[in-house]
C-alpha atoms as a PDB file:
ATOM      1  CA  UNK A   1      97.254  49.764 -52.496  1.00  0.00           C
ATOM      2  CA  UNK A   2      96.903  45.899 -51.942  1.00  0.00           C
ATOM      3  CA  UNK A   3      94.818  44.348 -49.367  1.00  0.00           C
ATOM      4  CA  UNK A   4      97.953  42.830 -48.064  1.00  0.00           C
ATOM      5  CA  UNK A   5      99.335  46.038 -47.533  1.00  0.00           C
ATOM      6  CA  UNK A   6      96.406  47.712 -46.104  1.00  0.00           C
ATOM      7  CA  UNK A   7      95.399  45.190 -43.514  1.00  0.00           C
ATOM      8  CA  UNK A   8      99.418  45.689 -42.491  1.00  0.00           C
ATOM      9  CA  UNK A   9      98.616  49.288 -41.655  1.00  0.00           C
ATOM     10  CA  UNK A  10      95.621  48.038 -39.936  1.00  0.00           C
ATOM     11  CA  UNK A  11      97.694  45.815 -38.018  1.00  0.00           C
ATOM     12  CA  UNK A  12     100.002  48.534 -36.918  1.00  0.00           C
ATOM     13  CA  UNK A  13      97.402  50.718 -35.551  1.00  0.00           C
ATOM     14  CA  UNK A  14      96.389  48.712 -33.709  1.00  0.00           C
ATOM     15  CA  UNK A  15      99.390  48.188 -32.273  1.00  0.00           C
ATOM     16  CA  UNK A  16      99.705  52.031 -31.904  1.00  0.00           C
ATOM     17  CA  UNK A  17      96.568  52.138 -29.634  1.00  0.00           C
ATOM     18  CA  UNK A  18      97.831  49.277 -27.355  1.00  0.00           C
ATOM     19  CA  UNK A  19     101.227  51.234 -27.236  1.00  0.00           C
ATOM     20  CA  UNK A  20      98.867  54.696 -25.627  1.00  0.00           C
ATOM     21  CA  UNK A  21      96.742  52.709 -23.343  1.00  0.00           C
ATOM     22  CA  UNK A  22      97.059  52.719 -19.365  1.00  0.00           C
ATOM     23  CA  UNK A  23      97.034  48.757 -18.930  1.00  0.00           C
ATOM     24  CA  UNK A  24      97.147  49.121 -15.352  1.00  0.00           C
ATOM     25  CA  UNK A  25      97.137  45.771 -13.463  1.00  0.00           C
ATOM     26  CA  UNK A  26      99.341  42.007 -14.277  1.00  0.00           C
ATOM     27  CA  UNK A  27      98.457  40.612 -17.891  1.00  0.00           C
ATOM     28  CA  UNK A  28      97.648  37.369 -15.730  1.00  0.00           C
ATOM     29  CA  UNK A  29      95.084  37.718 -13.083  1.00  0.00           C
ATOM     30  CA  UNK A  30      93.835  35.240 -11.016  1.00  0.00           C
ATOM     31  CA  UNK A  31      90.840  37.125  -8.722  1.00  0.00           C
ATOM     32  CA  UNK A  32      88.015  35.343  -6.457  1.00  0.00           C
ATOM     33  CA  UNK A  33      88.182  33.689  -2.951  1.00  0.00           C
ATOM     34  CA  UNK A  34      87.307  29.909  -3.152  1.00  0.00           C
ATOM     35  CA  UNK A  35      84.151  29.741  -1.104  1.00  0.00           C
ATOM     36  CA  UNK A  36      82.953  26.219   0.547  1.00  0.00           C
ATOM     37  CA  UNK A  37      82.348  23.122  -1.010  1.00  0.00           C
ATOM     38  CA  UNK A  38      83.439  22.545  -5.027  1.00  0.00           C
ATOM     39  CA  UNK A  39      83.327  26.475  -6.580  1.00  0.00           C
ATOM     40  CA  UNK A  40      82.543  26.549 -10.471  1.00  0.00           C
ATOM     41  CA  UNK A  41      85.892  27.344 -11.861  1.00  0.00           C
ATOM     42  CA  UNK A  42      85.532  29.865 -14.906  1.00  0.00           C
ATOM     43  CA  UNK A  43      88.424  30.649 -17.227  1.00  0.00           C
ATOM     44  CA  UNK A  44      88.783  33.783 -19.506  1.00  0.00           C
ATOM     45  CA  UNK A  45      90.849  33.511 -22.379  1.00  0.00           C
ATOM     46  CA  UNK A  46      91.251  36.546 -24.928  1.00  0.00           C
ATOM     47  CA  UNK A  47      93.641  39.474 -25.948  1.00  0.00           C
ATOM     48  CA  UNK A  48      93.788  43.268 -24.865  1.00  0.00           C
ATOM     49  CA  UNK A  49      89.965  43.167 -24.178  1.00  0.00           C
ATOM     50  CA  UNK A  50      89.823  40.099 -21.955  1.00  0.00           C
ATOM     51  CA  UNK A  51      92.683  42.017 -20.178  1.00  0.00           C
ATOM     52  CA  UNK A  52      90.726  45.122 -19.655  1.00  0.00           C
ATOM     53  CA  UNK A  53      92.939  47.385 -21.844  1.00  0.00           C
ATOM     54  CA  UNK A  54      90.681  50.577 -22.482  1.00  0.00           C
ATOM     55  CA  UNK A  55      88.512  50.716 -19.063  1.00  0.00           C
ATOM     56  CA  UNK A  56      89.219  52.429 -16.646  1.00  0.00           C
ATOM     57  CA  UNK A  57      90.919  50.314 -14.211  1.00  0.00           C
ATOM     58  CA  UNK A  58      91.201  46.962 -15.935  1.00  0.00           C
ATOM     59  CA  UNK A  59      91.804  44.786 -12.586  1.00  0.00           C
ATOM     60  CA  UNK A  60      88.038  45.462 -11.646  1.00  0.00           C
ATOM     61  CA  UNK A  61      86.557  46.896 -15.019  1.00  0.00           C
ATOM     62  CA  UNK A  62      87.593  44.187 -17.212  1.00  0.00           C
ATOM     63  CA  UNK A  63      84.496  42.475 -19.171  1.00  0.00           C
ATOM     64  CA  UNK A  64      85.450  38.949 -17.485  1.00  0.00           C
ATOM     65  CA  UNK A  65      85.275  40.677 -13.902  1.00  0.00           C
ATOM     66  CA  UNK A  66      82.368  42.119 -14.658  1.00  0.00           C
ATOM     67  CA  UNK A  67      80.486  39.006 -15.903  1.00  0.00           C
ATOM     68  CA  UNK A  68      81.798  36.991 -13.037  1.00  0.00           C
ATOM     69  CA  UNK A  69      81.248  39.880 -10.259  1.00  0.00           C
ATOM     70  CA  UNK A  70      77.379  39.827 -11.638  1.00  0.00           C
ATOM     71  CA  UNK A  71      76.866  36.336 -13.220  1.00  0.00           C
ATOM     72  CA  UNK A  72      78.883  33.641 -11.688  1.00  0.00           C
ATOM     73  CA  UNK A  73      79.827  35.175  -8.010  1.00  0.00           C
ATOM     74  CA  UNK A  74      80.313  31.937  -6.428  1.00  0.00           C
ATOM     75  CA  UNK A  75      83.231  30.710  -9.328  1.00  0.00           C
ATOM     76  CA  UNK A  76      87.035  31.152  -8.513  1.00  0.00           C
ATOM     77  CA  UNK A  77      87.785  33.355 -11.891  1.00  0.00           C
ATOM     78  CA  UNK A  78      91.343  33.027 -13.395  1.00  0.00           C
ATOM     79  CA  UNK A  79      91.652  35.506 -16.189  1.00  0.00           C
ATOM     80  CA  UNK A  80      94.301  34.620 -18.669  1.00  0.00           C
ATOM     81  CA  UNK A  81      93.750  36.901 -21.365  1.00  0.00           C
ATOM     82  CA  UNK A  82      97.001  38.766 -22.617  1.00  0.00           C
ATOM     83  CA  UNK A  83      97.322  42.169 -24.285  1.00  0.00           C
ATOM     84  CA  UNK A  84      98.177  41.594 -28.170  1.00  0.00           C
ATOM     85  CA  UNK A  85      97.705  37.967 -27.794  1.00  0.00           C
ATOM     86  CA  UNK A  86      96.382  35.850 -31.363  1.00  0.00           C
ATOM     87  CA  UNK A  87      94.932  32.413 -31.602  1.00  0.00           C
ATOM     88  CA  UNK A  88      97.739  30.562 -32.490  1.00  0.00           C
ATOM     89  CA  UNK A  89      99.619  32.532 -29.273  1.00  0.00           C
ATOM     90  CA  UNK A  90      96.567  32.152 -27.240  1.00  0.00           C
ATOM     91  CA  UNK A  91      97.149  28.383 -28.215  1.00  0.00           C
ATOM     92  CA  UNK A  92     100.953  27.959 -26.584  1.00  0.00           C
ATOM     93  CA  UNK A  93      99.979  30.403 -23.744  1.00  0.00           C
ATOM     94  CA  UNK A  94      96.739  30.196 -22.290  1.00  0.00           C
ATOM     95  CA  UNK A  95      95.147  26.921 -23.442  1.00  0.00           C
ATOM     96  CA  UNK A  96      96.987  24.474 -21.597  1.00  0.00           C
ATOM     97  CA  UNK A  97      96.571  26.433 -18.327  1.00  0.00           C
ATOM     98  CA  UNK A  98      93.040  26.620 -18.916  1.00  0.00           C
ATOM     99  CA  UNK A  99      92.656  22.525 -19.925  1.00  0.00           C
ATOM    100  CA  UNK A 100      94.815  22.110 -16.502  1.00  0.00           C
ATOM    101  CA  UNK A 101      92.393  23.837 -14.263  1.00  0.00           C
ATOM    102  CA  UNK A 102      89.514  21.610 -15.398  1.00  0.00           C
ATOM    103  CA  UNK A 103      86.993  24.932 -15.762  1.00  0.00           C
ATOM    104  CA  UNK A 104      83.473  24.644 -15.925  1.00  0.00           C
ATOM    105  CA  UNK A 105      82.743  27.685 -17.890  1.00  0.00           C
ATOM    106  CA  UNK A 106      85.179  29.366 -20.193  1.00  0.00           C
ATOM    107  CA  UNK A 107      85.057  32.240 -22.418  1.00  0.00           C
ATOM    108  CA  UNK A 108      87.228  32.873 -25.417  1.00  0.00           C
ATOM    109  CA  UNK A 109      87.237  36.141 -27.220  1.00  0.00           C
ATOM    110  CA  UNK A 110      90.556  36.183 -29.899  1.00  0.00           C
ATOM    111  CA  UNK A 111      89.634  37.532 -33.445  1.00  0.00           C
ATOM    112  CA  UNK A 112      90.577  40.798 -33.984  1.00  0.00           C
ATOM    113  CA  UNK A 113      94.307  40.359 -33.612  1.00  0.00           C
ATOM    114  CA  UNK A 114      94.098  37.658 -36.203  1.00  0.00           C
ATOM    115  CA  UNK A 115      92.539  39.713 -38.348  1.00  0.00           C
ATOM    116  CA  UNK A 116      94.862  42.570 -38.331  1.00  0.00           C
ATOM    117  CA  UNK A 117      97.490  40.276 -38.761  1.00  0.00           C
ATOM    118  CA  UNK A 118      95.999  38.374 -41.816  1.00  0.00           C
ATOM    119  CA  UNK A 119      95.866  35.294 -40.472  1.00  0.00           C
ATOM    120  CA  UNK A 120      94.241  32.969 -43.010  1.00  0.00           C
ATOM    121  CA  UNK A 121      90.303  32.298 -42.150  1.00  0.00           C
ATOM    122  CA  UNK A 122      91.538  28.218 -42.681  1.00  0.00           C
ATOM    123  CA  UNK A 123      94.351  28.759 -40.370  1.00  0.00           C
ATOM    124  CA  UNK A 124      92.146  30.554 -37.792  1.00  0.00           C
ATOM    125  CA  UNK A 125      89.734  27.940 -38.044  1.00  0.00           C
ATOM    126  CA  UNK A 126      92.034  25.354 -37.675  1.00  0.00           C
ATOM    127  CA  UNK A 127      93.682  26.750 -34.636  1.00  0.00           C
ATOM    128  CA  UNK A 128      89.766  27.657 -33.189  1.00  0.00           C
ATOM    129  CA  UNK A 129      89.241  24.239 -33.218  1.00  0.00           C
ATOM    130  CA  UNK A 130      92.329  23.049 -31.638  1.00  0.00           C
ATOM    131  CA  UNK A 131      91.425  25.545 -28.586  1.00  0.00           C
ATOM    132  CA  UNK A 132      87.560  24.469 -27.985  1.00  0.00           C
ATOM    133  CA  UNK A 133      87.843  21.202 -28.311  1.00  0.00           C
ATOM    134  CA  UNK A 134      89.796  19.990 -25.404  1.00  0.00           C
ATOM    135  CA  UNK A 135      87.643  21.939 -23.668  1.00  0.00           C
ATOM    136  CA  UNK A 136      84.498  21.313 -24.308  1.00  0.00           C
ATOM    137  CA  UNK A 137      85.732  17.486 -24.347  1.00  0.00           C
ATOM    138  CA  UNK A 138      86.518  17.801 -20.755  1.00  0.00           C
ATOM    139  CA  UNK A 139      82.748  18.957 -19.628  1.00  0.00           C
ATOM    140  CA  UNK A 140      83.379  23.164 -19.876  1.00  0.00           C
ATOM    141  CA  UNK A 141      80.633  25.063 -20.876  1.00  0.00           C
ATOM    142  CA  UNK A 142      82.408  27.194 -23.403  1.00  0.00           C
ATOM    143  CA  UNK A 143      81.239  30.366 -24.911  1.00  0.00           C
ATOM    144  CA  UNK A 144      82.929  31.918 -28.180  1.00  0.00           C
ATOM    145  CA  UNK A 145      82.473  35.403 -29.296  1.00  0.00           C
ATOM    146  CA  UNK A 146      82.168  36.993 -32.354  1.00  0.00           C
ATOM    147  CA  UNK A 147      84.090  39.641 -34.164  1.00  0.00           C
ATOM    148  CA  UNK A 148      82.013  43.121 -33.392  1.00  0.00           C
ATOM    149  CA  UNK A 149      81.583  45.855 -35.488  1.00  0.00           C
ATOM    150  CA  UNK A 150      85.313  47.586 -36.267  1.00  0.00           C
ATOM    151  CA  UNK A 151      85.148  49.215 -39.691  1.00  0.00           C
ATOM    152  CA  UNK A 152      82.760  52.168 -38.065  1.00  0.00           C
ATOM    153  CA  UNK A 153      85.845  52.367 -34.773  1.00  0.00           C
ATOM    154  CA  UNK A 154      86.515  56.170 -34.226  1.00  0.00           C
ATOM    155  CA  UNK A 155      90.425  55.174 -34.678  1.00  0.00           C
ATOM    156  CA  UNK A 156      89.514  53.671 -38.186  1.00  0.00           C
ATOM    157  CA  UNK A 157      87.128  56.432 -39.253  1.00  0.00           C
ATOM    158  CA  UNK A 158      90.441  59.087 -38.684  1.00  0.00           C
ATOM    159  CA  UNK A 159      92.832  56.656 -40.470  1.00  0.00           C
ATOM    160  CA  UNK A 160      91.106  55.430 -43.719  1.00  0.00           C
ATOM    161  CA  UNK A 161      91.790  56.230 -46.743  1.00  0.00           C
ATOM    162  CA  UNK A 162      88.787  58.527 -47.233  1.00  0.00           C
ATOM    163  CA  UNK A 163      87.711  59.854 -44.047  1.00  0.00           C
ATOM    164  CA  UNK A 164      84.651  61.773 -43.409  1.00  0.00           C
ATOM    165  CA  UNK A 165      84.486  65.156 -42.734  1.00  0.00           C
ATOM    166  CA  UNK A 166      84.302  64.967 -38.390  1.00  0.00           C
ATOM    167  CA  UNK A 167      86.708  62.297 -38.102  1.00  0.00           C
ATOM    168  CA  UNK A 168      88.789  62.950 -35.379  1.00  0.00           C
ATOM    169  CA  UNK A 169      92.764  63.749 -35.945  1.00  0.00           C
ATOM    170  CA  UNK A 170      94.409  60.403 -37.151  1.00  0.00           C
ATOM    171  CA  UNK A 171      97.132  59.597 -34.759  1.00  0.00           C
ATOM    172  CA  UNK A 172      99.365  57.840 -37.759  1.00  0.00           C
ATOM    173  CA  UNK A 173      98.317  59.452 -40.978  1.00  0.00           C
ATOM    174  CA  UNK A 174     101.595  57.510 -42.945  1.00  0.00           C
ATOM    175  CA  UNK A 175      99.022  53.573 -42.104  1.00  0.00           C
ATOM    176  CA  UNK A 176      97.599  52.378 -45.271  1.00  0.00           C
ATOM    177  CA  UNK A 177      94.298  51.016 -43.961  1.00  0.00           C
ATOM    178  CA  UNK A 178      91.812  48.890 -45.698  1.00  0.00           C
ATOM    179  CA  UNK A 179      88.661  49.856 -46.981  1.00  0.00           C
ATOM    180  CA  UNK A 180      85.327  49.530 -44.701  1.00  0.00           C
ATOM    181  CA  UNK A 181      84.315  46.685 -47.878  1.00  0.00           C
ATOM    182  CA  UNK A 182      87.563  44.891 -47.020  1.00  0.00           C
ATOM    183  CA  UNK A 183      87.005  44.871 -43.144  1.00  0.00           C
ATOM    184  CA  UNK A 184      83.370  43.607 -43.373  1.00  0.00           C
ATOM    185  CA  UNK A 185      84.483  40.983 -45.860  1.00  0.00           C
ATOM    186  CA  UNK A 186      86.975  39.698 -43.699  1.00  0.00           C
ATOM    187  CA  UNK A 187      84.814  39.805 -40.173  1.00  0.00           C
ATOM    188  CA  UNK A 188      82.478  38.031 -42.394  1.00  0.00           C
ATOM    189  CA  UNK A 189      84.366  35.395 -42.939  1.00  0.00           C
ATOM    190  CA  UNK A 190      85.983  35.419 -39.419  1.00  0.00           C
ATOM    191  CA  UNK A 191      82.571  35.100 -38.098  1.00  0.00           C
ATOM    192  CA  UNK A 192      81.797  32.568 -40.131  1.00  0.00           C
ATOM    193  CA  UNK A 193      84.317  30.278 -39.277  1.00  0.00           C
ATOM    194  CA  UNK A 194      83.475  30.986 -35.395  1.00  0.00           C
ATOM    195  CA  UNK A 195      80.024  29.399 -36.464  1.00  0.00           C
ATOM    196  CA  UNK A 196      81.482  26.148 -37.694  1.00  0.00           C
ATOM    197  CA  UNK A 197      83.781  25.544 -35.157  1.00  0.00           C
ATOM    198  CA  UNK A 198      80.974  26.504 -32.021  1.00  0.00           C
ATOM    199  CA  UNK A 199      78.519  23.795 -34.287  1.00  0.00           C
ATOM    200  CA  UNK A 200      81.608  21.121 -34.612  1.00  0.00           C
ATOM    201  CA  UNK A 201      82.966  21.357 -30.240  1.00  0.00           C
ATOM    202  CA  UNK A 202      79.497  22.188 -28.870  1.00  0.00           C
ATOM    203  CA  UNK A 203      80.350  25.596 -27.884  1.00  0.00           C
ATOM    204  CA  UNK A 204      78.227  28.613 -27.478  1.00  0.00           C
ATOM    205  CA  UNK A 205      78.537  31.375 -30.057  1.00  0.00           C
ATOM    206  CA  UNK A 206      77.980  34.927 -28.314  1.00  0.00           C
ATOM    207  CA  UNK A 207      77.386  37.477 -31.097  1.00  0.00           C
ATOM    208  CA  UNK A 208      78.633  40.555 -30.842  1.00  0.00           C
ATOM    209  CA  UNK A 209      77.516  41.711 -34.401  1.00  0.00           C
ATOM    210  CA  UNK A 210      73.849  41.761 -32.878  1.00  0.00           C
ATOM    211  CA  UNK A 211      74.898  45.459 -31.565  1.00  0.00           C
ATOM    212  CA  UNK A 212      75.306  46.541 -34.844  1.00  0.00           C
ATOM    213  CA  UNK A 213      77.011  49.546 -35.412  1.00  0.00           C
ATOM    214  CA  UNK A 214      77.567  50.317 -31.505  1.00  0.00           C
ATOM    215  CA  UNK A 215      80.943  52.902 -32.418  1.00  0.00           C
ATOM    216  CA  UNK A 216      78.561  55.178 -33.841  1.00  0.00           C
ATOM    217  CA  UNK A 217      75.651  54.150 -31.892  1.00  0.00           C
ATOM    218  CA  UNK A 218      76.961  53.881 -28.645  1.00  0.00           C
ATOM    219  CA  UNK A 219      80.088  56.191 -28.647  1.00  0.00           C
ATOM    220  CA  UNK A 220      80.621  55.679 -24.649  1.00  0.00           C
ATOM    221  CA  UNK A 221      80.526  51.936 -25.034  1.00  0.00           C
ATOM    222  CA  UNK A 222      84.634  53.012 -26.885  1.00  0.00           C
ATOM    223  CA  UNK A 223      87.574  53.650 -25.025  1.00  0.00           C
ATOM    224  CA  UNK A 224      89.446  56.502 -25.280  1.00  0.00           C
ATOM    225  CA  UNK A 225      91.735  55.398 -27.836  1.00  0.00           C
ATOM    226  CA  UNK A 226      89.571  54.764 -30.422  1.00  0.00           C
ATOM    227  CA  UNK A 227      89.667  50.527 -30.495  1.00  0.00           C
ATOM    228  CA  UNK A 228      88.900  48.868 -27.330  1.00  0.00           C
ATOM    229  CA  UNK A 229      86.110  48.860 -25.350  1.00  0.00           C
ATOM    230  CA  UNK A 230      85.269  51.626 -22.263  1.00  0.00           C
ATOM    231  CA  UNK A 231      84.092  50.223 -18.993  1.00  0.00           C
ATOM    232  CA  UNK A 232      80.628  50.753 -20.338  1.00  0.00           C
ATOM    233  CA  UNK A 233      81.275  48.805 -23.279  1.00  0.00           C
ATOM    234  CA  UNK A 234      82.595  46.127 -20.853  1.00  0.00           C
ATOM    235  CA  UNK A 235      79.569  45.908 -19.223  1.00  0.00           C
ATOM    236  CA  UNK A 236      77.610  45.414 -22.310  1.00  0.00           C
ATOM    237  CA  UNK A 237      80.139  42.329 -23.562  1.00  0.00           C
ATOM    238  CA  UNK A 238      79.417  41.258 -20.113  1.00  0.00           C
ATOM    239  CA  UNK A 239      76.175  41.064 -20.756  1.00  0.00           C
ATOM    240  CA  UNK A 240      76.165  39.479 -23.760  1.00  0.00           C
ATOM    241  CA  UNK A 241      78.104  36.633 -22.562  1.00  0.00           C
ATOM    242  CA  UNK A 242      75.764  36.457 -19.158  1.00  0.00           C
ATOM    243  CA  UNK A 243      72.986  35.834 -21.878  1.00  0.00           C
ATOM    244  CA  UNK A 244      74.725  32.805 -23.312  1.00  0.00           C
ATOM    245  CA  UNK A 245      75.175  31.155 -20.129  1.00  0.00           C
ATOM    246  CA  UNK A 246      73.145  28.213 -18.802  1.00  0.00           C
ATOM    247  CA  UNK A 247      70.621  28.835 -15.954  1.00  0.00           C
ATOM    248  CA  UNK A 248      72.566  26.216 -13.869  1.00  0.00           C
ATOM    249  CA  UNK A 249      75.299  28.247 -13.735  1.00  0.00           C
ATOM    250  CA  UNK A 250      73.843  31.281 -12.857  1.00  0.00           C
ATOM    251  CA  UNK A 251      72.838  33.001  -9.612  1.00  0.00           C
ATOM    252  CA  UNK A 252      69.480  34.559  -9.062  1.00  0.00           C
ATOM    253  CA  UNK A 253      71.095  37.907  -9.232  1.00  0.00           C
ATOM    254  CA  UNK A 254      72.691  37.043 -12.592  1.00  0.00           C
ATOM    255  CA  UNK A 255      72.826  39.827 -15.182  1.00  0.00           C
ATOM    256  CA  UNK A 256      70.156  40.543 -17.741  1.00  0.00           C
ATOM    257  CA  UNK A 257      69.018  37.486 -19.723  1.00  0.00           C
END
């Protein structure tokens, strides 16, 4: 089995797991009343977890929602994150919305579609770059996460090649996954290149690795699928990106810092 071929199998799985999830509520959602005087404009761009796929009602329980509900209250939030979306999509589709609304604070979580679909860690980085910059050229505080723990995901665990004994049934037993050695190298190198590009634009890197292995440690922070995060976990991303923002932006009831 080649990498090539495995990471193909990974790539349809996870396109198997979009395919059973509830994505209740429009892929674009624009959500906040403009209160008085100039409102901080933030701007969410991302994939299937920016969207909210996996919580329980993604209009409201969507990680972006949450972090603006309890970090940024007073901002006008337009989500733009799309279900399935890459980089290099996430490029034609959301970025030149995002430059046109002139945001103060943006977020940007796109990795793990890349990955599946073995997008070269050059390419990736190229295309990274092409996104922050004109944002973080126009003023935006802009936060960039990293790829999280996947190779430990309950859907992976069922689907490997080799797994353990109280995996749970694998919902496409004919996928050809890589191994957990092959995932970790490439979110390695994924992350890696997140970390060059954050140092090049001035962005902020928000690490999700710090949670280590949160599938097994934190089971209820996983959807129900297997792959995207619960409303719990959504909360905890919130967090995470609430921690990378500056005070200034902030309100005094701001999440956990």
């Amino acid at each position: 089995m080649t990498t090539a071929r495995s990471i193909a199998g990974l790539a349809a799985l996870a396109l198997l797991c979009m395919a059973c999830v509830d994505a209740t509520g429009p892929a674009l959602d624009r959500a906040a009343t403009p209160v008085s005087g100039d409102p901080v404009i933030y701007v969410a761009i991302g994939a299937s977890e920016t969207a909210g796929v996996g919580t329980r009602h993604p209009f409201v329980d969507a990680w972006p929602k949450v972090l603006w509900r309890e970090a940024l209250p007073e901002a006008v939030l337009y989500d733009l994150g799309r279900a399935g979306s890459t980089l290099s999509e996430a490029l034609v589709e959301q970025s030149g919305e995002a430059v046109a609304l002139s945001p103060d604070v943006v977020t940007v979580w796109l990795n793990v579609n890349d990955l599946v679909q073995q997008v070269p860690i050059e390419t990736y980085e190229r295309d990274l770059r092409s996104l922050l910059s004109p944002l973080t050229d126009g003023g935006a505080t802009v936060l960039v996460a990293t790829t999280p723990r996947i190779d430990s995901l309950p859907i992976y665990l069922a689907c490997r090649p080799d797994p353990p004994p109280d995996a749970p049934v694998c919902p496409a037993p004919e996928l050809a996954l890589p191994t957990p050695t092959e995932v970790q190298a490439a979110v390695a190198g994924y992350n890696e290149a997140i970390e060059r590009v954050a140092a090049e634009t001035g962005a902020i890197v928000v690490d999700l690795q710090r949670y280590g292995n949160a599938p097994v440690d934190h089971p209820e922070w996983i959807a129900d699928d297997g792959f995207h995060p619960s409303a719990e976990g959504a909360e905890v991303i919130a967090q995470a990106f609430a921690q990378g923002l500056p005070r200034a932006l902030t309100d005094a009831a701001s999440l956990p810092r």
